[in-house]
N, C-alpha and C. Protein backbone atom coordinates (compact mmCIF):
# COMPACT_ATOMS: atom_id res chain seq x y z
N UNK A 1 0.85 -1.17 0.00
CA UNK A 1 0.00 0.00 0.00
C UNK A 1 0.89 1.24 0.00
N UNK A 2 0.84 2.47 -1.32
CA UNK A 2 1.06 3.21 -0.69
C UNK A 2 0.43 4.54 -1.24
N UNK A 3 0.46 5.73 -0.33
CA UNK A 3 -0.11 7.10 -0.53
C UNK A 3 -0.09 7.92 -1.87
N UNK A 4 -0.94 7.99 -2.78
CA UNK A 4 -0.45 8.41 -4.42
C UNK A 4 0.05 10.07 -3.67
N UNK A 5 1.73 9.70 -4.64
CA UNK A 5 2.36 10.98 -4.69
C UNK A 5 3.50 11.46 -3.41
N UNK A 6 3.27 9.80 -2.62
CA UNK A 6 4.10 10.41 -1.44
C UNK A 6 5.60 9.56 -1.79
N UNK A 7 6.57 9.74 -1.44
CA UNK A 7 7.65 9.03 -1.42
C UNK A 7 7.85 7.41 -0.39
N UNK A 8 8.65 6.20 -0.88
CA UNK A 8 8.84 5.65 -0.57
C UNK A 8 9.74 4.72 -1.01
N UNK A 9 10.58 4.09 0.02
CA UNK A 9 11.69 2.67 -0.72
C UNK A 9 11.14 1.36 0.05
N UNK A 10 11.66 0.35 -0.77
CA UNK A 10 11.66 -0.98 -0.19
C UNK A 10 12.58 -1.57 -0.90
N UNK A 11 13.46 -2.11 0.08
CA UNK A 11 14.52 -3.35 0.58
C UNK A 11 14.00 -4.28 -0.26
N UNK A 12 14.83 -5.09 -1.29
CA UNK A 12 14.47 -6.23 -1.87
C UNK A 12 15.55 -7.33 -1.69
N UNK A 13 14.83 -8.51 -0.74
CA UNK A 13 15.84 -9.37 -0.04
C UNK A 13 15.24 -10.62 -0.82
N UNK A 14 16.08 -11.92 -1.13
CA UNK A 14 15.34 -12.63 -1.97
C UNK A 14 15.78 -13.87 -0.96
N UNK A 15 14.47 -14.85 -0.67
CA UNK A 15 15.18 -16.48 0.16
C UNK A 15 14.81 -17.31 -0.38
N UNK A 16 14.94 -18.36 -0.37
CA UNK A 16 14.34 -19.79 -1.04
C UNK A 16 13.56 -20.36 0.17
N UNK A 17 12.92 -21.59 -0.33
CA UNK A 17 12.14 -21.72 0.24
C UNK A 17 12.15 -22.45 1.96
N UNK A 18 13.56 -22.54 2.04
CA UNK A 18 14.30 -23.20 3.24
C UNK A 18 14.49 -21.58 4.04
N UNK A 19 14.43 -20.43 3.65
CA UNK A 19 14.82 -19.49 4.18
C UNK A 19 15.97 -19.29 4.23
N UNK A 20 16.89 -19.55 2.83
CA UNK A 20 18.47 -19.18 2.67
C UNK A 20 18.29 -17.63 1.87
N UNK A 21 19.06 -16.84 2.55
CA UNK A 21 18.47 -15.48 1.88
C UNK A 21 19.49 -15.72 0.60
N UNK A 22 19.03 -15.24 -0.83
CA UNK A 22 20.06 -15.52 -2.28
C UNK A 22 20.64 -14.05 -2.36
N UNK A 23 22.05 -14.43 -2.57
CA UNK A 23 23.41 -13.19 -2.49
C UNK A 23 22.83 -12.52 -3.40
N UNK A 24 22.20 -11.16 -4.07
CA UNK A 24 22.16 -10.53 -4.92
C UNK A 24 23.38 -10.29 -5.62
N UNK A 25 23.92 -10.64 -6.97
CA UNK A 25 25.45 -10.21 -7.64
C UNK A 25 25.51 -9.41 -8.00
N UNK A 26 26.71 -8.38 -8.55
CA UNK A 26 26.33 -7.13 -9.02
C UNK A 26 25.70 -7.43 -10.71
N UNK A 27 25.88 -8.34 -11.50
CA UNK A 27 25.26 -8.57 -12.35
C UNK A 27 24.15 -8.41 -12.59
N UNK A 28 23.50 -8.86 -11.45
CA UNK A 28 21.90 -9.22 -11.21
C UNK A 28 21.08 -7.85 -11.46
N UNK A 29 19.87 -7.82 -12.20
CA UNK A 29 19.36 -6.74 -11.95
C UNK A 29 17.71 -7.42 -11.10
N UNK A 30 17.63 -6.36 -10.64
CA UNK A 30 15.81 -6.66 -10.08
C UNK A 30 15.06 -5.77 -10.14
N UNK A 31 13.41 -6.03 -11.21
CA UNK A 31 12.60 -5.11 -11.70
C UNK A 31 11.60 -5.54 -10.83
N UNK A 32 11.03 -3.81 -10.44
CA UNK A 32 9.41 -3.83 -9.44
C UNK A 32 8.64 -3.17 -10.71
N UNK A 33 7.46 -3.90 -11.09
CA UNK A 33 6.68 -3.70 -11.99
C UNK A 33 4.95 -3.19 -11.28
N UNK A 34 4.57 -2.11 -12.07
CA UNK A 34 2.99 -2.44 -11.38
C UNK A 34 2.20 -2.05 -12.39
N UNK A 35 1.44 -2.46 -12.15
CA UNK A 35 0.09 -2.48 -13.70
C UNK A 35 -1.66 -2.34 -13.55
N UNK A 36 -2.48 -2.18 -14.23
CA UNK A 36 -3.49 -2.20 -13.85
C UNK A 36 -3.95 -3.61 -14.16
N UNK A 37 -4.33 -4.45 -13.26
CA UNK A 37 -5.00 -5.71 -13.50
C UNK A 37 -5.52 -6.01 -15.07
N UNK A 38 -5.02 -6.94 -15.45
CA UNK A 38 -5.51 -7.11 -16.89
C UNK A 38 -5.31 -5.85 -17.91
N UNK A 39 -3.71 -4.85 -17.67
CA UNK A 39 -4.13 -3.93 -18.38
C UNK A 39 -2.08 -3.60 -18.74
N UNK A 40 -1.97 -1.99 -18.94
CA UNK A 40 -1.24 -2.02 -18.99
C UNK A 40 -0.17 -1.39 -17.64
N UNK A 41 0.97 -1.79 -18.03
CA UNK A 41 2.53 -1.43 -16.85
C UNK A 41 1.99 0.01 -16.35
N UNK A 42 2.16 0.73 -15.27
CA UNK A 42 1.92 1.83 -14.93
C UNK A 42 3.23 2.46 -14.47
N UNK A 43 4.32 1.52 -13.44
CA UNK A 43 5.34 2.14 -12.98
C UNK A 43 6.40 0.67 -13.61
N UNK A 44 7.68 1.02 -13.57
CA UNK A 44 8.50 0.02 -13.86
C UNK A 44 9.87 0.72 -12.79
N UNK A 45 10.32 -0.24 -12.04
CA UNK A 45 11.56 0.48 -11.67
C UNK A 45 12.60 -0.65 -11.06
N UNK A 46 13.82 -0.07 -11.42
CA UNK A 46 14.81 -0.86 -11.00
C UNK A 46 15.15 -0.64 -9.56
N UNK A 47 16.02 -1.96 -9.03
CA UNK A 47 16.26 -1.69 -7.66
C UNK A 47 18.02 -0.94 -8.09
N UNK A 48 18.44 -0.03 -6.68
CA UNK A 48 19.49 0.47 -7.41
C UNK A 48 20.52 -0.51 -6.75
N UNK A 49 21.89 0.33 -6.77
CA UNK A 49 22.99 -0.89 -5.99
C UNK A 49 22.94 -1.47 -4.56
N UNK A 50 22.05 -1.12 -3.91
CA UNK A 50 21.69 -1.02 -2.43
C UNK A 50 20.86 -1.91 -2.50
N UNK A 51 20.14 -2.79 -3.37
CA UNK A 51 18.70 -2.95 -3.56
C UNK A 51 17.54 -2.77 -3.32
N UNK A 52 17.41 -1.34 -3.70
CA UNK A 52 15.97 -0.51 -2.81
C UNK A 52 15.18 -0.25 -3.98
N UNK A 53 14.14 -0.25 -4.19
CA UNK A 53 13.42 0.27 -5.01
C UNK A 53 12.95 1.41 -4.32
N UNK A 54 13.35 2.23 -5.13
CA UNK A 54 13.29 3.72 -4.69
C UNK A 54 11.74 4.70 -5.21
N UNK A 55 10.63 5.57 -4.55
CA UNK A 55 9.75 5.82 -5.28
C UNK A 55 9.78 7.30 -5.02
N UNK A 56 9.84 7.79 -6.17
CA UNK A 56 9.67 9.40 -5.96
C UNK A 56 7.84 10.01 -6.07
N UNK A 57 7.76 11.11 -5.04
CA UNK A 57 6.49 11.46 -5.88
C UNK A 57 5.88 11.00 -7.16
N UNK A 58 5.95 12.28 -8.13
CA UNK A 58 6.27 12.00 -9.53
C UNK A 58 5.75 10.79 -10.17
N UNK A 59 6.10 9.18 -9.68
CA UNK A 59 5.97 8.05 -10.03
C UNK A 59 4.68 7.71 -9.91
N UNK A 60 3.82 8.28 -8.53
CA UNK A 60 2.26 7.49 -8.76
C UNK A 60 1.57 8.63 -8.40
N UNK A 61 2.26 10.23 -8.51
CA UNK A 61 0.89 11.69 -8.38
C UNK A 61 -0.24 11.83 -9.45
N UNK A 62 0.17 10.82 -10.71
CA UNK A 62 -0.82 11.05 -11.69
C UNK A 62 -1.34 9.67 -11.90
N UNK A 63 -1.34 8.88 -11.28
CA UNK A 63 -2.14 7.73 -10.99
C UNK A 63 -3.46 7.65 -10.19
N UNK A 64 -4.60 7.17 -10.75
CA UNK A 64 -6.08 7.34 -9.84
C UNK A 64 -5.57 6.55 -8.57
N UNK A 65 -6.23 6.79 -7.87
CA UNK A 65 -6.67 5.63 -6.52
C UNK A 65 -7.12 4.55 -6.78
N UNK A 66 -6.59 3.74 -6.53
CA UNK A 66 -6.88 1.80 -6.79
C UNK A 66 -6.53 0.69 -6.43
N UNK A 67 -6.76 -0.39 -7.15
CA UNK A 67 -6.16 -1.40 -6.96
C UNK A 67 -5.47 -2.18 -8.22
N UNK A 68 -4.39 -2.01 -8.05
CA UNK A 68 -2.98 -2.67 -8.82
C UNK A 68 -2.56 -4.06 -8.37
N UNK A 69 -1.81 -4.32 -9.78
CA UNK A 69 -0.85 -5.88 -9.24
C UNK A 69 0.49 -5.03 -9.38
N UNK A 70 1.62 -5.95 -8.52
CA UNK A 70 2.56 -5.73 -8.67
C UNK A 70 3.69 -7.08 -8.75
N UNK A 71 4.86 -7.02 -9.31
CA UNK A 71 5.40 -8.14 -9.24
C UNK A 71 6.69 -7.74 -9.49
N UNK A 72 8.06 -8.68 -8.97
CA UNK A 72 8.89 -8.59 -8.48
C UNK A 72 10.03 -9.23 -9.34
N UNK A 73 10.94 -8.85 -10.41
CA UNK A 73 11.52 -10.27 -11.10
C UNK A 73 12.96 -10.15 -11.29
N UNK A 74 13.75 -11.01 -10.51
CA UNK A 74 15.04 -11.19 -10.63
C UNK A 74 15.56 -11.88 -12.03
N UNK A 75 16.78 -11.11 -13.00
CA UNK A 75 17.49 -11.54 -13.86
C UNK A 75 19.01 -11.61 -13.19
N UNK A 76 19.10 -12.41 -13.57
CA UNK A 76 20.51 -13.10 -13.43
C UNK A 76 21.77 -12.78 -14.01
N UNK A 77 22.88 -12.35 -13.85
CA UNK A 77 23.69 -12.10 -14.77
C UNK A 77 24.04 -13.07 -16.06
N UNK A 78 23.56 -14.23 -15.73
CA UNK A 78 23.52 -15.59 -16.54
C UNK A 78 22.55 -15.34 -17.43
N UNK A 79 21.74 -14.40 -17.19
CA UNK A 79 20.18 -14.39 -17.99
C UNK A 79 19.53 -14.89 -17.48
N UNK A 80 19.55 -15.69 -16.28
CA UNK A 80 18.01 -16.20 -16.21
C UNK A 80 17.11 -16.07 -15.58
N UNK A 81 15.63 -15.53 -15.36
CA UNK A 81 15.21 -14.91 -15.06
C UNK A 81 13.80 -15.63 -14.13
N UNK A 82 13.66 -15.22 -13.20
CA UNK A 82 12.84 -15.50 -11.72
C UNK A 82 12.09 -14.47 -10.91
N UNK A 83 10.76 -14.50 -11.25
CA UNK A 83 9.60 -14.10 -11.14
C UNK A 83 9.72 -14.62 -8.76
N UNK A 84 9.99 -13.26 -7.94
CA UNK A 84 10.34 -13.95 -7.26
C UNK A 84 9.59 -13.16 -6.02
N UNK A 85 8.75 -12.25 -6.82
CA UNK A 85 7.45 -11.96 -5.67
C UNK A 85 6.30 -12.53 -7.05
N UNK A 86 5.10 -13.14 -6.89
CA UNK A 86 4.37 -13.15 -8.14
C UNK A 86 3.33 -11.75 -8.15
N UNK A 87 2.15 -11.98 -8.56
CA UNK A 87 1.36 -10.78 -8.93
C UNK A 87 0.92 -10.57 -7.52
N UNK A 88 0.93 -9.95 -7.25
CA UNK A 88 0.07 -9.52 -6.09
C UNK A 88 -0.08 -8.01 -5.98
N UNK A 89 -1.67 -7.76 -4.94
CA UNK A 89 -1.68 -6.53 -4.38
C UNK A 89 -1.20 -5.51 -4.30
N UNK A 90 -1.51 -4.32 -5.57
CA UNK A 90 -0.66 -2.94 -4.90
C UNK A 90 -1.87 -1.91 -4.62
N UNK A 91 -2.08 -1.70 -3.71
CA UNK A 91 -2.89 -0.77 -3.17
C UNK A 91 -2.64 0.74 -3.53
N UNK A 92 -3.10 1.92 -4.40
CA UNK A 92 -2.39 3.27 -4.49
C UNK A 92 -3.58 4.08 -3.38
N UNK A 93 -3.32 4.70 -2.40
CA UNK A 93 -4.21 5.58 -1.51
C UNK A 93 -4.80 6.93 -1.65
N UNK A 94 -5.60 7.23 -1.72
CA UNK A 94 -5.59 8.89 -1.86
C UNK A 94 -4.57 9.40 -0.40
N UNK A 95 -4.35 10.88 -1.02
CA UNK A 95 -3.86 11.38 0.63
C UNK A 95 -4.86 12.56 1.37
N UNK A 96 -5.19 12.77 2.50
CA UNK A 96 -5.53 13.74 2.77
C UNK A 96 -5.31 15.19 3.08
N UNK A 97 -3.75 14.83 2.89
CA UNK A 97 -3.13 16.32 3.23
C UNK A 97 -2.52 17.16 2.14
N UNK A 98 -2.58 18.12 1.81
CA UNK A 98 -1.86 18.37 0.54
C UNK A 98 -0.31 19.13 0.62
């Protein structure tokens, strides 16, 4: 969930299913995607060297209030590529304060 137009990051930590967290390489890139359900991409963003996906205003002030998917996908420096949050839930909020 977050507030259309307000700033925010998130930490992208990746584990298997034993709970071994996977070394991010510098090769590696990791895309946060969000879209309108059955529609098209709305935001696309890379995580940077820190692995944060970083959100500026700007990114969702001209987006309605809704409900979005979002999804999470690690490429490999090898190429290969792992879908490693799937679609899920992105909530955009109105804000009340201006």
């Amino acid at each position: 969930m977050l507030t259309r137009g307000d700033s925010a990051s998130l930490l992208i930590k990746i584990v298997d299913l034993e709970g071994k967290e996977y070394e991010i390489q510098p090769a590696d890139t990791i895309k946060f995607s969000v879209r309108i359900p059955g529609g098209e991409t709305v935001i696309e963003k890379a995580a940077d060297s820190e692995h944060y996906i970083v959100f500026a205003p700007a990114d969702t002030s001209g987006l309605e209030v809704g409900i979005y998917q979002y999804d999470v996908q690690l490429t490999t420096g090898y190429g290969n590529v792992y879908t490693v949050v799937v679609p899920t839930i992105f909530e955009l909020t109105d804000e009340v304060s201006s």
